[in-house]
C-alpha atoms as a PDB file:
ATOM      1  CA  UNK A   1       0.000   0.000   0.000  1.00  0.00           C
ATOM      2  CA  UNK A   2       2.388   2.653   0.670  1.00  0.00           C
ATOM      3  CA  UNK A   3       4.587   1.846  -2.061  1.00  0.00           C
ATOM      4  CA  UNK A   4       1.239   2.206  -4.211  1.00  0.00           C
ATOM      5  CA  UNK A   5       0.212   5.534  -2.579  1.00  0.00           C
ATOM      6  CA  UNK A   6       3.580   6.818  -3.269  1.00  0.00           C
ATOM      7  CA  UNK A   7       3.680   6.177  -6.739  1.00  0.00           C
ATOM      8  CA  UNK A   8       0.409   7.820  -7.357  1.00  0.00           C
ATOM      9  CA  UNK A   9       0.662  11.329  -9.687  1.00  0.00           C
ATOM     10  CA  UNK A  10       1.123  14.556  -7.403  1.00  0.00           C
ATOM     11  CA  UNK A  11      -2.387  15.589  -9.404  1.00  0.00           C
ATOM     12  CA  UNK A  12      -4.423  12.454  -7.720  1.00  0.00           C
ATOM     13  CA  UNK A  13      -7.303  12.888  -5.375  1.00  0.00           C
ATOM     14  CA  UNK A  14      -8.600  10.288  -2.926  1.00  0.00           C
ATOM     15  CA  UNK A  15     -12.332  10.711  -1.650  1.00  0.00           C
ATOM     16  CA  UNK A  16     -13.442   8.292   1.236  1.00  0.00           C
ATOM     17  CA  UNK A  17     -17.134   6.814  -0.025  1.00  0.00           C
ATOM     18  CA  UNK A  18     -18.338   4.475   3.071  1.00  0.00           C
ATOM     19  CA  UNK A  19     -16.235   3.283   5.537  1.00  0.00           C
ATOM     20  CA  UNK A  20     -17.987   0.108   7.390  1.00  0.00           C
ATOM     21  CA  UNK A  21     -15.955  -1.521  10.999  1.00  0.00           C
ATOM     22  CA  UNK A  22     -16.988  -4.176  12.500  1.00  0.00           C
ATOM     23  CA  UNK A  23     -15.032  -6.207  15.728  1.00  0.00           C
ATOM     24  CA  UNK A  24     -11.412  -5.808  14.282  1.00  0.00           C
ATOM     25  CA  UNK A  25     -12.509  -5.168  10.545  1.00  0.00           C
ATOM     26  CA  UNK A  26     -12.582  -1.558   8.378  1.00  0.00           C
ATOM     27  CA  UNK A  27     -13.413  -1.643   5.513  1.00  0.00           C
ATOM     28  CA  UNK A  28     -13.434   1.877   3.312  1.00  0.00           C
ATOM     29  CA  UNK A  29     -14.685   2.171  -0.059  1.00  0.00           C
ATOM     30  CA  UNK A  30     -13.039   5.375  -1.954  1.00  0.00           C
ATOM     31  CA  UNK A  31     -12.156   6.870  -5.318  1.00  0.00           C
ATOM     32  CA  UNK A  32      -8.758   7.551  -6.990  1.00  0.00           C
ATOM     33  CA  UNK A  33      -9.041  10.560  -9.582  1.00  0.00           C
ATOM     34  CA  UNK A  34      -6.573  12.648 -11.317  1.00  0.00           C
ATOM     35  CA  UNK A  35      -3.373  11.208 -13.215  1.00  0.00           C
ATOM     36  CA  UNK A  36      -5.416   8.448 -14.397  1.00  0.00           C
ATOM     37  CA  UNK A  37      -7.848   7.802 -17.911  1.00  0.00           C
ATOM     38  CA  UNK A  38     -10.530   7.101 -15.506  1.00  0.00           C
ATOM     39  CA  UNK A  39     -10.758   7.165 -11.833  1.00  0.00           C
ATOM     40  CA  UNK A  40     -10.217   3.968  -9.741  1.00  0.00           C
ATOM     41  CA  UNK A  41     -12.522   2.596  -7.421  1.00  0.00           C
ATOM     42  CA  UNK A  42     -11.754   0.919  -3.995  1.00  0.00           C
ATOM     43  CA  UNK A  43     -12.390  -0.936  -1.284  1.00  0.00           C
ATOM     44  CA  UNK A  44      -9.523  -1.884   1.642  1.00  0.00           C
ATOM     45  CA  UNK A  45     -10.181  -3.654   4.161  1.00  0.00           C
ATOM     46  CA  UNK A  46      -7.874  -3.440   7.365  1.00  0.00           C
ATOM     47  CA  UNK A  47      -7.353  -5.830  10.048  1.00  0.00           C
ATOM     48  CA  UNK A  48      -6.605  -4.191  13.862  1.00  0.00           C
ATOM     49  CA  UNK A  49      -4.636  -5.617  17.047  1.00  0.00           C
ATOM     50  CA  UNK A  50      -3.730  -3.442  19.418  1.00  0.00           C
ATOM     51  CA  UNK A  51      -5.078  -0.548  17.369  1.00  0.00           C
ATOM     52  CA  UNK A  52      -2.001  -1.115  14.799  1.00  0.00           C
ATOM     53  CA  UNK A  53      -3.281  -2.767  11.340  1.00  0.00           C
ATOM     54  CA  UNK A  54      -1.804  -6.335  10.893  1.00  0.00           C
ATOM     55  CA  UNK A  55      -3.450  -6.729   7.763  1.00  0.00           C
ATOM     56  CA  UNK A  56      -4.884  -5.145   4.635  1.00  0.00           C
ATOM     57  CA  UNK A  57      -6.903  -6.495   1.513  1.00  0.00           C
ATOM     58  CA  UNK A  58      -7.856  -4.292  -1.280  1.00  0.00           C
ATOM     59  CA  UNK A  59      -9.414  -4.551  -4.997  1.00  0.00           C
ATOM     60  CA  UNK A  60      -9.066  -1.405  -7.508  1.00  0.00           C
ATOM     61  CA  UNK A  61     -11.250  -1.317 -10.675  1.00  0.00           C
ATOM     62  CA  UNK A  62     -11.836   1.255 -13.209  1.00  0.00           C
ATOM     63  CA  UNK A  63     -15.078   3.306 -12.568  1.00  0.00           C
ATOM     64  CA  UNK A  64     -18.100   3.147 -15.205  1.00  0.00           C
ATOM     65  CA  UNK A  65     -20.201   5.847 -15.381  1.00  0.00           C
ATOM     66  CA  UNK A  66     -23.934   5.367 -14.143  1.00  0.00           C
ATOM     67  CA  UNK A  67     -25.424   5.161 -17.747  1.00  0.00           C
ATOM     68  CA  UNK A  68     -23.077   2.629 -18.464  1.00  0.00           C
ATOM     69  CA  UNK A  69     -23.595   0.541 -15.637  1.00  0.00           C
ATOM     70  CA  UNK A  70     -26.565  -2.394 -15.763  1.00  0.00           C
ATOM     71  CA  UNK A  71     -28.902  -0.751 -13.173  1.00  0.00           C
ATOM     72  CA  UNK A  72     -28.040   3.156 -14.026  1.00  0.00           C
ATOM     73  CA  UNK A  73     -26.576   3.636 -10.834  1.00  0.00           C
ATOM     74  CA  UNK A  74     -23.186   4.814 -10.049  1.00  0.00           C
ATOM     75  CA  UNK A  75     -20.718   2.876  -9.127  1.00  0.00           C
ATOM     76  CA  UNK A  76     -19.505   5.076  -5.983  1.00  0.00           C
ATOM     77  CA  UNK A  77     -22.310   6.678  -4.347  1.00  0.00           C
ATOM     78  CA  UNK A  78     -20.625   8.830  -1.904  1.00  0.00           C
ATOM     79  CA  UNK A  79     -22.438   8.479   1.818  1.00  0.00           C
ATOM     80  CA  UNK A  80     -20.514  11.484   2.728  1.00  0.00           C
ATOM     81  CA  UNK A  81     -21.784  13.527  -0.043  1.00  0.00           C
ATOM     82  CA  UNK A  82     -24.619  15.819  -0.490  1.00  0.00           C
ATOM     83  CA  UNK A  83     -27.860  14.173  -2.219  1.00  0.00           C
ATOM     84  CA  UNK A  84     -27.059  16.394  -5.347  1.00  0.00           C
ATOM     85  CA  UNK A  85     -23.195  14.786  -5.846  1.00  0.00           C
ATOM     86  CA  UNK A  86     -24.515  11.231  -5.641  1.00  0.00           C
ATOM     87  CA  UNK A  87     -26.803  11.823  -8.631  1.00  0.00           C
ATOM     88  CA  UNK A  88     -23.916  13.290 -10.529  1.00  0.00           C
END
């Protein structure tokens, strides 16, 4: 992860979507933009002990626009965002 985060384009912009915890578990769905043909989606999921994280999943995948997608719904519908932005 940190050899991925600093490879990333001075111009790139990370916005935190959900983030979901659970006993140990967070998991934190975000976007990549900037630097890139099309912003990345994705989801990490970190593992705590002691409060330090011991592990860390994660799955990156280009984002489709809502038209695009099957149901017409985009593919990062920010929680954090006004009701306007997620239509966008």
């Amino acid at each position: 992860m940190r050899g991925f985060i600093a490879d990333l384009p001075d111009t790139t912009r990370y916005e935190p979507g959900a983030i979901i915890a659970e006993g140990d578990l967070v998991m934190v769905h975000g976007r990549y933009s900037g630097g890139f043909d099309k912003p990345l989606l994705g989801i990490d999921i970190f593992r705590f002990e002691d409060g330090l994280v011991v592990e860390h999943r994660d799955v990156l995948q280009d984002e489709v626009a809502a038209q695009d997608t099957v149901a017409g719904n985009p593919m990062f519908p920010n929680p954090q965002a006004g009701r306007a932005d997620r239509q966008a």
